[in-house]
PDB file of N, CA and C in Angstrom:
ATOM      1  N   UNK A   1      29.801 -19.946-184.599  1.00  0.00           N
ATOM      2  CA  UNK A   1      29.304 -18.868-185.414  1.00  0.00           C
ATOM      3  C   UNK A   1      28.496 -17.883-184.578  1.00  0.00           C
ATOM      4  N   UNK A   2      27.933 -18.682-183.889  1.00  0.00           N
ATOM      5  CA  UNK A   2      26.970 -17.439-182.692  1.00  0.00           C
ATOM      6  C   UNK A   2      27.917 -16.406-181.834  1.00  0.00           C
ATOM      7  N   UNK A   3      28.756 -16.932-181.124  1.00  0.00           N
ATOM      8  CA  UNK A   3      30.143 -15.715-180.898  1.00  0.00           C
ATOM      9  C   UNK A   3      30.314 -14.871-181.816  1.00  0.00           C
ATOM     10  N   UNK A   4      30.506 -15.499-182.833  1.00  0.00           N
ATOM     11  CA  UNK A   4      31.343 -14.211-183.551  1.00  0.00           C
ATOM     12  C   UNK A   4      29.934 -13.219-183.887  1.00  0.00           C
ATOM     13  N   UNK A   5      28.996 -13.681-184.193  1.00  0.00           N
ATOM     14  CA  UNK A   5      27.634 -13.002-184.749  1.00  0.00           C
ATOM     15  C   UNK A   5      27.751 -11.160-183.408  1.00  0.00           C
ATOM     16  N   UNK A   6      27.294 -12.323-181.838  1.00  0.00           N
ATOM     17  CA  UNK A   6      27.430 -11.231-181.011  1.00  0.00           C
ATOM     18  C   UNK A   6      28.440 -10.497-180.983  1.00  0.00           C
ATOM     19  N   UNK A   7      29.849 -10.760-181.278  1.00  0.00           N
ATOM     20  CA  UNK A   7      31.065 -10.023-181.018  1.00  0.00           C
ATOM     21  C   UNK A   7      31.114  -9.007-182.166  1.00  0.00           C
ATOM     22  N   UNK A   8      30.662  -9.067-183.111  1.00  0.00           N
ATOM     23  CA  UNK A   8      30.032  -8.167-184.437  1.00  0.00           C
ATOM     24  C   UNK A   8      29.151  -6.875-183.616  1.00  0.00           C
ATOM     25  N   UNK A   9      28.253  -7.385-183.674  1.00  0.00           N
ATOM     26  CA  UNK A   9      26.839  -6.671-183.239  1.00  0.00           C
ATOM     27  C   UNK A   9      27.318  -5.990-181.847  1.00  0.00           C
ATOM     28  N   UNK A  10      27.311  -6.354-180.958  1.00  0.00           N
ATOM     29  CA  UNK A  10      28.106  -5.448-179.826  1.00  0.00           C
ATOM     30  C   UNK A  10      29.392  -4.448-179.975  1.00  0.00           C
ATOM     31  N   UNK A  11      30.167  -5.176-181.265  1.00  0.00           N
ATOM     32  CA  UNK A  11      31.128  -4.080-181.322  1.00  0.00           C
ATOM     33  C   UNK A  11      30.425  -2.964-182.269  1.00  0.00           C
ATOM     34  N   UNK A  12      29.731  -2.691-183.136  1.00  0.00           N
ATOM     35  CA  UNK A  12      28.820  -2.015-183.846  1.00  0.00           C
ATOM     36  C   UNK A  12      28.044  -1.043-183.010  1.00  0.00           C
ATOM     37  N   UNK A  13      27.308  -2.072-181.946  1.00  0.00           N
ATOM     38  CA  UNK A  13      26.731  -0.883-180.825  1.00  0.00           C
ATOM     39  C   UNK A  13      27.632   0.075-180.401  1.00  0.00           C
ATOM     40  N   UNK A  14      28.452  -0.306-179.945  1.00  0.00           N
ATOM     41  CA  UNK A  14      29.567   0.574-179.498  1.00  0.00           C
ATOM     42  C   UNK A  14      30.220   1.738-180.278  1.00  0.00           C
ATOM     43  N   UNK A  15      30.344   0.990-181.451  1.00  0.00           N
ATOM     44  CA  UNK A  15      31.447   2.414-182.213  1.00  0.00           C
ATOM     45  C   UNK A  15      30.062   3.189-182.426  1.00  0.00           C
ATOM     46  N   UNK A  16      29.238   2.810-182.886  1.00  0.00           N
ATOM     47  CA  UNK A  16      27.776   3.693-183.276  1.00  0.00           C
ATOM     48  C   UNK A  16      27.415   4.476-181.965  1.00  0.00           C
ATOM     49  N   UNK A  17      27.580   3.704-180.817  1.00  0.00           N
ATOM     50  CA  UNK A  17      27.337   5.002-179.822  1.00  0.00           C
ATOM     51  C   UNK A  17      28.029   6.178-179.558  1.00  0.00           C
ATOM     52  N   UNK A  18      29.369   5.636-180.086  1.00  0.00           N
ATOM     53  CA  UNK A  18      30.975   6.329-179.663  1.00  0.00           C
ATOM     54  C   UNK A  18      30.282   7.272-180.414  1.00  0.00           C
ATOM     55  N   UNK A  19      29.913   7.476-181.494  1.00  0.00           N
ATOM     56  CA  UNK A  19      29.648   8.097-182.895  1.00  0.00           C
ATOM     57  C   UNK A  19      28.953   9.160-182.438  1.00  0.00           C
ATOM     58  N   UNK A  20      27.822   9.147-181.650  1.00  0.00           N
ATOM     59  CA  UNK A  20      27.029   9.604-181.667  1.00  0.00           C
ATOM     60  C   UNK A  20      26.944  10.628-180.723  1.00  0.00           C
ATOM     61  N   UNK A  21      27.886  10.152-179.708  1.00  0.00           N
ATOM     62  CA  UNK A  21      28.092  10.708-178.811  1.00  0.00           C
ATOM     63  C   UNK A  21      29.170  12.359-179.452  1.00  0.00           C
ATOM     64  N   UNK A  22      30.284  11.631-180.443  1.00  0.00           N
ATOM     65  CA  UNK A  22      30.901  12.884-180.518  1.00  0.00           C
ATOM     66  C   UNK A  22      30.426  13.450-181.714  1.00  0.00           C
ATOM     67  N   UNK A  23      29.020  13.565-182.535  1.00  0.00           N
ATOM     68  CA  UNK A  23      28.531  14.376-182.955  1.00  0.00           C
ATOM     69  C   UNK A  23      27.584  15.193-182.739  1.00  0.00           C
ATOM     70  N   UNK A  24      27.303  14.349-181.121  1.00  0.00           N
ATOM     71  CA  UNK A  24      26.549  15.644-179.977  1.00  0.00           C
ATOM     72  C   UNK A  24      27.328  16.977-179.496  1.00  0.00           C
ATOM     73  N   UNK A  25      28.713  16.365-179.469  1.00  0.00           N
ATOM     74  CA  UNK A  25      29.687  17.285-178.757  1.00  0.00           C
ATOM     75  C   UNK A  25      29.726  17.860-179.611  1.00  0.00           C
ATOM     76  N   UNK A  26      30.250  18.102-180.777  1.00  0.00           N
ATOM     77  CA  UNK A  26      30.550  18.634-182.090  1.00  0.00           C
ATOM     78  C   UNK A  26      28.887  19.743-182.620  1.00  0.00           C
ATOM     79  N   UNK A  27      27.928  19.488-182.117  1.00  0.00           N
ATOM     80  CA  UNK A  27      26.946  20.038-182.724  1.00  0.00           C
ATOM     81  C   UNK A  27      26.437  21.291-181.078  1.00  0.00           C
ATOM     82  N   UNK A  28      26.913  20.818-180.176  1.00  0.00           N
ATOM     83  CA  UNK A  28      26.796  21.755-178.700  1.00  0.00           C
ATOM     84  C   UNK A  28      27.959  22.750-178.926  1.00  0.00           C
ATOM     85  N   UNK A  29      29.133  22.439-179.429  1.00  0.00           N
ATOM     86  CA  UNK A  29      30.480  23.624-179.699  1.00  0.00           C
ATOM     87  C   UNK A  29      30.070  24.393-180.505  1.00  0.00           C
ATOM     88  N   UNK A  30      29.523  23.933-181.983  1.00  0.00           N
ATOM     89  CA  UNK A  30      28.763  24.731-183.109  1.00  0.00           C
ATOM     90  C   UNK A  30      28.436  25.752-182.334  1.00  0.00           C
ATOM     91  N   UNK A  31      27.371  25.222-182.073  1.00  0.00           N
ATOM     92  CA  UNK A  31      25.992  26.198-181.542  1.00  0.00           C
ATOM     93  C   UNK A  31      26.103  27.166-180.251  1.00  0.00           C
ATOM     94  N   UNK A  32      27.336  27.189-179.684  1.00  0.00           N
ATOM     95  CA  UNK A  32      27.489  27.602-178.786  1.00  0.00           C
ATOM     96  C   UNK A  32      28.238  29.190-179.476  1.00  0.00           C
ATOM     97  N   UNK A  33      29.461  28.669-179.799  1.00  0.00           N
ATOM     98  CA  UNK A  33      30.428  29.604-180.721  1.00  0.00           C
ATOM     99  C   UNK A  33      29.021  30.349-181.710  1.00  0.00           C
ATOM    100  N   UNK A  34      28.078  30.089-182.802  1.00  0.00           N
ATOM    101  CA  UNK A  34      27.256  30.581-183.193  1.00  0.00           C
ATOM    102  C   UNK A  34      26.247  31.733-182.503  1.00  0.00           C
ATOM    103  N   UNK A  35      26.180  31.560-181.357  1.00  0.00           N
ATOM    104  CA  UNK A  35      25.186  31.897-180.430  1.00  0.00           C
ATOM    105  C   UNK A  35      26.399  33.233-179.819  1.00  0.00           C
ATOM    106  N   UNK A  36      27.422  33.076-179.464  1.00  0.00           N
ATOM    107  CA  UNK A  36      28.494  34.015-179.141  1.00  0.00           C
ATOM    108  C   UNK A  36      28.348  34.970-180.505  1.00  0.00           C
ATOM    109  N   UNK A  37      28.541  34.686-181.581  1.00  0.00           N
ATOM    110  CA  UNK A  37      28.679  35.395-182.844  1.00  0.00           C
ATOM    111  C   UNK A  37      27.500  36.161-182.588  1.00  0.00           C
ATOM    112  N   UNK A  38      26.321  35.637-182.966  1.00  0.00           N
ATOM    113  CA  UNK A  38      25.030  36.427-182.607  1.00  0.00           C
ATOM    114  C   UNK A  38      25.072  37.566-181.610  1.00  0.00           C
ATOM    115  N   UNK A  39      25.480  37.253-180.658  1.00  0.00           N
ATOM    116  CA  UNK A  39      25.655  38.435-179.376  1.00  0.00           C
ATOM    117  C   UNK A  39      26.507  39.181-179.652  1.00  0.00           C
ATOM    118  N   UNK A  40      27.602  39.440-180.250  1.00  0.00           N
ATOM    119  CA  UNK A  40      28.639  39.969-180.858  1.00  0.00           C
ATOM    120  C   UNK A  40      28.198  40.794-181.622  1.00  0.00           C
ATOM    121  N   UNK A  41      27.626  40.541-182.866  1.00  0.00           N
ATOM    122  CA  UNK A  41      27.076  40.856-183.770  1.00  0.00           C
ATOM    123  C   UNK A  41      25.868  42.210-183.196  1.00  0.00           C
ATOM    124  N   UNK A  42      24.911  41.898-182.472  1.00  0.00           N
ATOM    125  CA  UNK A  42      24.275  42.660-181.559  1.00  0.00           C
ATOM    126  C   UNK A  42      24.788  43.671-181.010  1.00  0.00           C
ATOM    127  N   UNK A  43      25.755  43.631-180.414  1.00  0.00           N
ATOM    128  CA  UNK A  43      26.695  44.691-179.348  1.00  0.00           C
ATOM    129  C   UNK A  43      27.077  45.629-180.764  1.00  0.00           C
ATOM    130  N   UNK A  44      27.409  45.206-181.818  1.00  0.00           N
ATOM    131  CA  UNK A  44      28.432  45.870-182.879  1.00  0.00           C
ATOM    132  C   UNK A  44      27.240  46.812-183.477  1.00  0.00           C
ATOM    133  N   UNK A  45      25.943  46.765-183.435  1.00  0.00           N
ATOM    134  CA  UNK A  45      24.852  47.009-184.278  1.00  0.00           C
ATOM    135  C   UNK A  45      24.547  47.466-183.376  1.00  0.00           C
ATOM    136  N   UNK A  46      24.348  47.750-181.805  1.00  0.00           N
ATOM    137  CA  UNK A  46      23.438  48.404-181.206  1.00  0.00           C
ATOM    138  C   UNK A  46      24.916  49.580-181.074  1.00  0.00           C
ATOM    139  N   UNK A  47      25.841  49.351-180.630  1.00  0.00           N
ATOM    140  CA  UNK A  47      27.362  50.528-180.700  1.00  0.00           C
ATOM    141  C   UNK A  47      27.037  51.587-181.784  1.00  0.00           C
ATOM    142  N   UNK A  48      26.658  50.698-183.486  1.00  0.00           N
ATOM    143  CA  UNK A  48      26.556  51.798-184.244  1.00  0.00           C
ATOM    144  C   UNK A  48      25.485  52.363-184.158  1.00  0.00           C
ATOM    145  N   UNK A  49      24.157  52.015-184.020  1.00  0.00           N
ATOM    146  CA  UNK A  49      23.527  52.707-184.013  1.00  0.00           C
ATOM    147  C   UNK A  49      22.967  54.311-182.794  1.00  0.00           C
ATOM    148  N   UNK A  50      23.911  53.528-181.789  1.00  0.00           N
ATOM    149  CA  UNK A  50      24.212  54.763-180.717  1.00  0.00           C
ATOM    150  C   UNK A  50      24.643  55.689-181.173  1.00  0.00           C
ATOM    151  N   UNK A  51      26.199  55.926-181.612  1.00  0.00           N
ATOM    152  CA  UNK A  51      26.910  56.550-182.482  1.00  0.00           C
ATOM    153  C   UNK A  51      26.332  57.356-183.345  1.00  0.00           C
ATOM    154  N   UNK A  52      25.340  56.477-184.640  1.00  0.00           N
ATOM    155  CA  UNK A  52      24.795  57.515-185.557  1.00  0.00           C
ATOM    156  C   UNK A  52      23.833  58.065-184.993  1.00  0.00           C
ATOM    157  N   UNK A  53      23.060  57.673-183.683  1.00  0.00           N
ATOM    158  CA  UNK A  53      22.326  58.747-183.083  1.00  0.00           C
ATOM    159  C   UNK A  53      23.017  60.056-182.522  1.00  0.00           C
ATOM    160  N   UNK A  54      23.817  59.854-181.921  1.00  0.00           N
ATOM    161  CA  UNK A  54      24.714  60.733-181.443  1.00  0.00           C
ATOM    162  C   UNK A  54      24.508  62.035-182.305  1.00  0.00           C
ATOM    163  N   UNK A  55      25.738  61.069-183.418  1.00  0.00           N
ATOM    164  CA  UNK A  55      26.266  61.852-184.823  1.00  0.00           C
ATOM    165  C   UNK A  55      25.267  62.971-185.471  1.00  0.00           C
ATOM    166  N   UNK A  56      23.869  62.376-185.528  1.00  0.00           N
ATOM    167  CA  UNK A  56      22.438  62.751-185.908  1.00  0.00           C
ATOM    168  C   UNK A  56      22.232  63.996-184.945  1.00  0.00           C
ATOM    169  N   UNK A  57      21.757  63.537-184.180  1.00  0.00           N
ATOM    170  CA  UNK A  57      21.704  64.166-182.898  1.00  0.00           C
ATOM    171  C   UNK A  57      22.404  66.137-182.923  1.00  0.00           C
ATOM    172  N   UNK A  58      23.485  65.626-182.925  1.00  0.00           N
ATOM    173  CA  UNK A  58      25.020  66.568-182.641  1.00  0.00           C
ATOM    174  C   UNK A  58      24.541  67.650-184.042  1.00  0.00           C
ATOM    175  N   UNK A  59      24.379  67.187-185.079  1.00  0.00           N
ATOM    176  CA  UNK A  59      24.225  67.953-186.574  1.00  0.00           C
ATOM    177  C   UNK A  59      22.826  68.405-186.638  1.00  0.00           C
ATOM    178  N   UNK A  60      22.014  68.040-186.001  1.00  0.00           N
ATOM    179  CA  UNK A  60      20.719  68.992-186.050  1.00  0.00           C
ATOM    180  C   UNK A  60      20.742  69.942-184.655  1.00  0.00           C
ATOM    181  N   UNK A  61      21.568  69.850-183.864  1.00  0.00           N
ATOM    182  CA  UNK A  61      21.450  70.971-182.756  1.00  0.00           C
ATOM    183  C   UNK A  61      22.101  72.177-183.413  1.00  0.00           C
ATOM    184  N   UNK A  62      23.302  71.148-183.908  1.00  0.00           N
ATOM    185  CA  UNK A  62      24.330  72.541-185.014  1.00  0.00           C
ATOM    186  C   UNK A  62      23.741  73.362-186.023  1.00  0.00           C
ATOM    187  N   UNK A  63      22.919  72.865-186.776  1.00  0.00           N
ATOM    188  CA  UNK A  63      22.107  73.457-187.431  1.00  0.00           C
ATOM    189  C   UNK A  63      20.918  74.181-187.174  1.00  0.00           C
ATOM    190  N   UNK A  64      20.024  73.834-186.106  1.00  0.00           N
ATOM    191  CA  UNK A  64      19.407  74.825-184.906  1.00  0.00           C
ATOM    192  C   UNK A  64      20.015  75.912-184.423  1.00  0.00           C
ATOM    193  N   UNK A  65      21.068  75.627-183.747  1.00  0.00           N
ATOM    194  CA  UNK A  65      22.115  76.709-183.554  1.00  0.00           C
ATOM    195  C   UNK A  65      22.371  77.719-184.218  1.00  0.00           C
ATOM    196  N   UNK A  66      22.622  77.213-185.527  1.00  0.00           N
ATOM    197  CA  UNK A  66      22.997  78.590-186.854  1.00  0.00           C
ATOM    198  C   UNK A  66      22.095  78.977-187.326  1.00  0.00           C
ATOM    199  N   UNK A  67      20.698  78.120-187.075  1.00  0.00           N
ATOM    200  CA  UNK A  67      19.755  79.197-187.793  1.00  0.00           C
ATOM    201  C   UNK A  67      19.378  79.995-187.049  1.00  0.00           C
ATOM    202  N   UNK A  68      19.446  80.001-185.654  1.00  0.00           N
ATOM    203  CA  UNK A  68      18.798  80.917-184.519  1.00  0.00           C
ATOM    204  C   UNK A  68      20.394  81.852-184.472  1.00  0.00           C
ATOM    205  N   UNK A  69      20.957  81.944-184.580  1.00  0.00           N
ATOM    206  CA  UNK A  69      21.946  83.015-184.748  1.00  0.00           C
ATOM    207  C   UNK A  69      22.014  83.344-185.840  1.00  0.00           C
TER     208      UNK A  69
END
């Protein structure tokens, strides 16, 4: 009975480590891909807001323009 007790319990350690191990991996891919999104997200938001400066920008010179002429 003592065999089988350890052959239990050691195989338990094992799959539980196996376990654990690939919900480390699984939680480092998350967060990685997440962290890409974020930066993405950034680039897309700082692009527009260049743009509507621009845009801004461009329509009050135009309008400076026509009132001084």
């Amino acid at each position: 009975m003592k065999k089988t007790f350890d052959y239990i319990s050691s195989e338990t350690k094992e799959s539980s480590s196996n376990k654990n191990t690939e919900i480390d991996k699984i939680k480092t891919t998350n967060v990685n891909i997440l962290l890409n999104r974020v930066r993405l997200d950034q680039k897309r938001t700082l692009k527009k807001k260049i743009v509507f400066s621009i845009i801004l920008a461009g329509l009050v010179s135009l309008l400076a323009v026509y009132f001084i002429i």
